[in-house]
N, C-alpha and C. Protein backbone atom coordinates (compact mmCIF):
# COMPACT_ATOMS: atom_id res chain seq x y z
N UNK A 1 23.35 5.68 -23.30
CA UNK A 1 23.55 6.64 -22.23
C UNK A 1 22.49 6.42 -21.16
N UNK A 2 23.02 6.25 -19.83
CA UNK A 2 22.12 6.41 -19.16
C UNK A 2 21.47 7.34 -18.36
N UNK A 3 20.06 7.24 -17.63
CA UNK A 3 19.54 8.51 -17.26
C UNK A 3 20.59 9.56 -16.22
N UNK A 4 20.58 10.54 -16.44
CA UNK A 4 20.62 11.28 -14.66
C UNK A 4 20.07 11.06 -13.64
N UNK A 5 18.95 11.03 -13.39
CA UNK A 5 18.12 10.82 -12.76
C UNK A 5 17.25 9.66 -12.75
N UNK A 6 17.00 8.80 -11.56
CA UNK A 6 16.43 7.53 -11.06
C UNK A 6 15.22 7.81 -10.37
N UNK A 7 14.47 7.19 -10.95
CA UNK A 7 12.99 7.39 -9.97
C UNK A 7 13.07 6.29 -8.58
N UNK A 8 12.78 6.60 -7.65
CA UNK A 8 12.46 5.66 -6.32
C UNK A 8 12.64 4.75 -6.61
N UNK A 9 11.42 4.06 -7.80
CA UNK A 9 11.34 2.49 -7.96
C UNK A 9 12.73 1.99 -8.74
N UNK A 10 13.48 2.67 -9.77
CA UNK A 10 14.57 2.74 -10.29
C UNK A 10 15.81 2.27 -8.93
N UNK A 11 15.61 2.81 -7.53
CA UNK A 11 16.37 3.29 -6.67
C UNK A 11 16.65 2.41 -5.99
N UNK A 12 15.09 1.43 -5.35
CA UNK A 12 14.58 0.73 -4.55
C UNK A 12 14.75 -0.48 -5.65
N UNK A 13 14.61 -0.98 -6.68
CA UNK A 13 15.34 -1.93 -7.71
C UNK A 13 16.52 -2.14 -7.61
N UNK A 14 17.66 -0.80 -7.78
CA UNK A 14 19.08 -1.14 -7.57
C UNK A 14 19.49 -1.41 -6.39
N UNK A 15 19.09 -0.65 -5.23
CA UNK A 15 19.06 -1.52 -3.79
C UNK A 15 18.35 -2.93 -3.38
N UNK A 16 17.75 -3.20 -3.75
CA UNK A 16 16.89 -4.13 -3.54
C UNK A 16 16.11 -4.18 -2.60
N UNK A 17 15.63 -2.61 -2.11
CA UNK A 17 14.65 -2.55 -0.96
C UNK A 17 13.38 -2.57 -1.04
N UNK A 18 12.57 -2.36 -0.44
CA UNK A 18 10.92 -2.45 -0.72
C UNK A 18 11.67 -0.67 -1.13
N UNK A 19 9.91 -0.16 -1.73
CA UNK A 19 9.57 1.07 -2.01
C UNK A 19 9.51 2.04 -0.33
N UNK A 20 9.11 1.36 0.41
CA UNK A 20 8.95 2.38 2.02
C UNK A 20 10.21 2.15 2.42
N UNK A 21 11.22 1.48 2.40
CA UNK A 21 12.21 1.30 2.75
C UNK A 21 13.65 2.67 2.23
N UNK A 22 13.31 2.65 0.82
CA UNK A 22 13.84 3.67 0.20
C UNK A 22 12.88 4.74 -0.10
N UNK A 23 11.81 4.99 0.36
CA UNK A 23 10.92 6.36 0.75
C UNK A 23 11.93 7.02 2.24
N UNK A 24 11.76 6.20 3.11
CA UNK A 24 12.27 5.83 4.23
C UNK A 24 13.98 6.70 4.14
N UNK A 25 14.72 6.80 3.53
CA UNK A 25 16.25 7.22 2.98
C UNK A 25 16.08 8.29 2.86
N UNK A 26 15.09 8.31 2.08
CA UNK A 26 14.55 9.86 1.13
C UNK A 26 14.59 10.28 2.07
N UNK A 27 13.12 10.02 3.14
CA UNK A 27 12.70 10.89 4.05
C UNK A 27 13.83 11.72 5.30
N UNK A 28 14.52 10.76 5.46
CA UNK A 28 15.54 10.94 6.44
C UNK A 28 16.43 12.13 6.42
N UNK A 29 16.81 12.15 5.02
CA UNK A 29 17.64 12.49 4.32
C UNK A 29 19.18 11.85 3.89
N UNK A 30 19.02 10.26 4.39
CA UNK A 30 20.14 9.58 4.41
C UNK A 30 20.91 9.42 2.76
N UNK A 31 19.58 9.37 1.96
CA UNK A 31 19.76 9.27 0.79
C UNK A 31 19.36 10.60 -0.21
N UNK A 32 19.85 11.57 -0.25
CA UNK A 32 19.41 12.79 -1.09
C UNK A 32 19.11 13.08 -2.39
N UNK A 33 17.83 13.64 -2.35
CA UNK A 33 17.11 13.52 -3.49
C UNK A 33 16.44 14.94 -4.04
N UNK A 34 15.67 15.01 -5.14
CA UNK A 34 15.05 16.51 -5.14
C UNK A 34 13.63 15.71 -5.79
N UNK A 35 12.82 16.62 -5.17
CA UNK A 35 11.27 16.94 -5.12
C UNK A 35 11.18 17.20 -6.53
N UNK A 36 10.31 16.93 -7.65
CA UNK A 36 10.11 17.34 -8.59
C UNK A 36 8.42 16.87 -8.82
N UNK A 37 8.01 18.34 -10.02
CA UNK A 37 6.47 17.88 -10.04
C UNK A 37 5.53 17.65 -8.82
N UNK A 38 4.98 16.72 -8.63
CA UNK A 38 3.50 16.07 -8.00
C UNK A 38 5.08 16.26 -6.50
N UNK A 39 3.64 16.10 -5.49
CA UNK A 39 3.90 15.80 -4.15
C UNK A 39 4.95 14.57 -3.97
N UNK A 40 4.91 13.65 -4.76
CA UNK A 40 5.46 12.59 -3.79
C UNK A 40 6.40 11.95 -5.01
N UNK A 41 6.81 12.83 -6.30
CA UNK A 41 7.08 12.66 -7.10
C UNK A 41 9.15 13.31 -6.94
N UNK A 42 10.06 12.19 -6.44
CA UNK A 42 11.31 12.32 -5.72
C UNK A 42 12.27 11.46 -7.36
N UNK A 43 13.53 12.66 -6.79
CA UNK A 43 14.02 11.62 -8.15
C UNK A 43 15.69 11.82 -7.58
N UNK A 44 16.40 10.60 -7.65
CA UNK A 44 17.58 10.38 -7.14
C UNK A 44 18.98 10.86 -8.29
N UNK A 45 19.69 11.51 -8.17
CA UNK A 45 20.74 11.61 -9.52
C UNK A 45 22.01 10.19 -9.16
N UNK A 46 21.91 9.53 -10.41
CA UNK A 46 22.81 8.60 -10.26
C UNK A 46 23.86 8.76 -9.47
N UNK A 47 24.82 9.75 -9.95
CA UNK A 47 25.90 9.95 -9.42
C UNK A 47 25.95 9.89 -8.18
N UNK A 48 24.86 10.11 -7.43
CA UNK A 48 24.50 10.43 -6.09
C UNK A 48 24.02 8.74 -5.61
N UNK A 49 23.75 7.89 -6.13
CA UNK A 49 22.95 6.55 -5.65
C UNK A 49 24.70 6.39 -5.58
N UNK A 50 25.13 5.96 -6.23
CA UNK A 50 27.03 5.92 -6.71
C UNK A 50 27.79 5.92 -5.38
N UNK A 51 27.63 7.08 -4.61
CA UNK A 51 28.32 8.06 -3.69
C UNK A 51 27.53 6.95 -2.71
N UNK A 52 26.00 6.97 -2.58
CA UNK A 52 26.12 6.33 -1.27
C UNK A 52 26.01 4.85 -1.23
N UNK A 53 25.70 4.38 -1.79
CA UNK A 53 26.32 2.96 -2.24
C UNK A 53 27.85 3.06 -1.81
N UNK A 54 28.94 3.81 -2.04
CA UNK A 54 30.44 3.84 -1.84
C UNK A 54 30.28 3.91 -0.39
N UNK A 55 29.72 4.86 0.28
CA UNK A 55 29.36 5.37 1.35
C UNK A 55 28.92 4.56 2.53
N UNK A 56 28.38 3.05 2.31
CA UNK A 56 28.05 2.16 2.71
C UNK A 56 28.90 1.44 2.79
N UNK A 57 29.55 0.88 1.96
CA UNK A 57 30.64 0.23 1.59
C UNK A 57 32.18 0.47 3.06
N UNK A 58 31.73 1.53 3.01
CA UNK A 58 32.94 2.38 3.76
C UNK A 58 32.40 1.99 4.87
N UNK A 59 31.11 2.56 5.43
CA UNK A 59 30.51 2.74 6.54
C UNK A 59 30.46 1.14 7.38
N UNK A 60 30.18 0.28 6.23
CA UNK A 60 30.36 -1.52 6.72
C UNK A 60 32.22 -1.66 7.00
N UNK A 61 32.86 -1.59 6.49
CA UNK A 61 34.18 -1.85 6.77
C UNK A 61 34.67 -1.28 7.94
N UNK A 62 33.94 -0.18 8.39
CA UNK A 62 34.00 0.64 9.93
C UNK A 62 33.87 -0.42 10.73
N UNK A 63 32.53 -0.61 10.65
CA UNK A 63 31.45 -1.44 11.77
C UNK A 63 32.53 -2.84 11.85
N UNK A 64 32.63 -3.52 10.56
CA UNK A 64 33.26 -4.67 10.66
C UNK A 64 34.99 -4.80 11.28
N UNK A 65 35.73 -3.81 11.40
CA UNK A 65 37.04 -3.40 12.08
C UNK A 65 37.00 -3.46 13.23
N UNK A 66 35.95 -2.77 13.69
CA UNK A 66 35.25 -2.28 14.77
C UNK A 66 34.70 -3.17 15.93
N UNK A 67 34.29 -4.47 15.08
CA UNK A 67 33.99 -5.64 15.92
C UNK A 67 32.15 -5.20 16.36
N UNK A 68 31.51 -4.39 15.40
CA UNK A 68 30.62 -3.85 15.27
C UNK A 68 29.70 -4.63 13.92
N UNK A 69 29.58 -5.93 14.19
CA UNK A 69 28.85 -6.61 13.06
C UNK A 69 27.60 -7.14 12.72
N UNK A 70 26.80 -6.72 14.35
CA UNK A 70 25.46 -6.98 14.72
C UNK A 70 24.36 -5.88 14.18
């Protein structure tokens, strides 16, 4: 079984972004997350990495229809 919940580095692993990159999501709120514990201590629910991963997916097939590929 796997977790519910993904820590950043968990996050920034399955994306393959640096750590400020997916701080960066967090912060925005592009990528939604909840605060838990310590200050800087953010934790992603799978289901939710899932959604925007799909969400991207979608959002590129826009751009690319679109003639929007730059």
């Amino acid at each position: 079984m796997s977790p519910r919940f993904l820590t950043l580095a968990d996050v920034s692993e399955t994306l393959n972004l640096t750590m400020s990159a997916t701080r960066a999501l967090v912060s925005s709120g592009e990528l939604p997350a909840i605060q838990v514990g310590g200050k800087r201590t953010w934790r992603v629910e799978e289901t939710v990495l899932e959604k925007f991963i799909q969400d991207q997916y979608t959002a590129t097939r826009e751009r690319i229809t679109a003639g929007q590929t730059d």
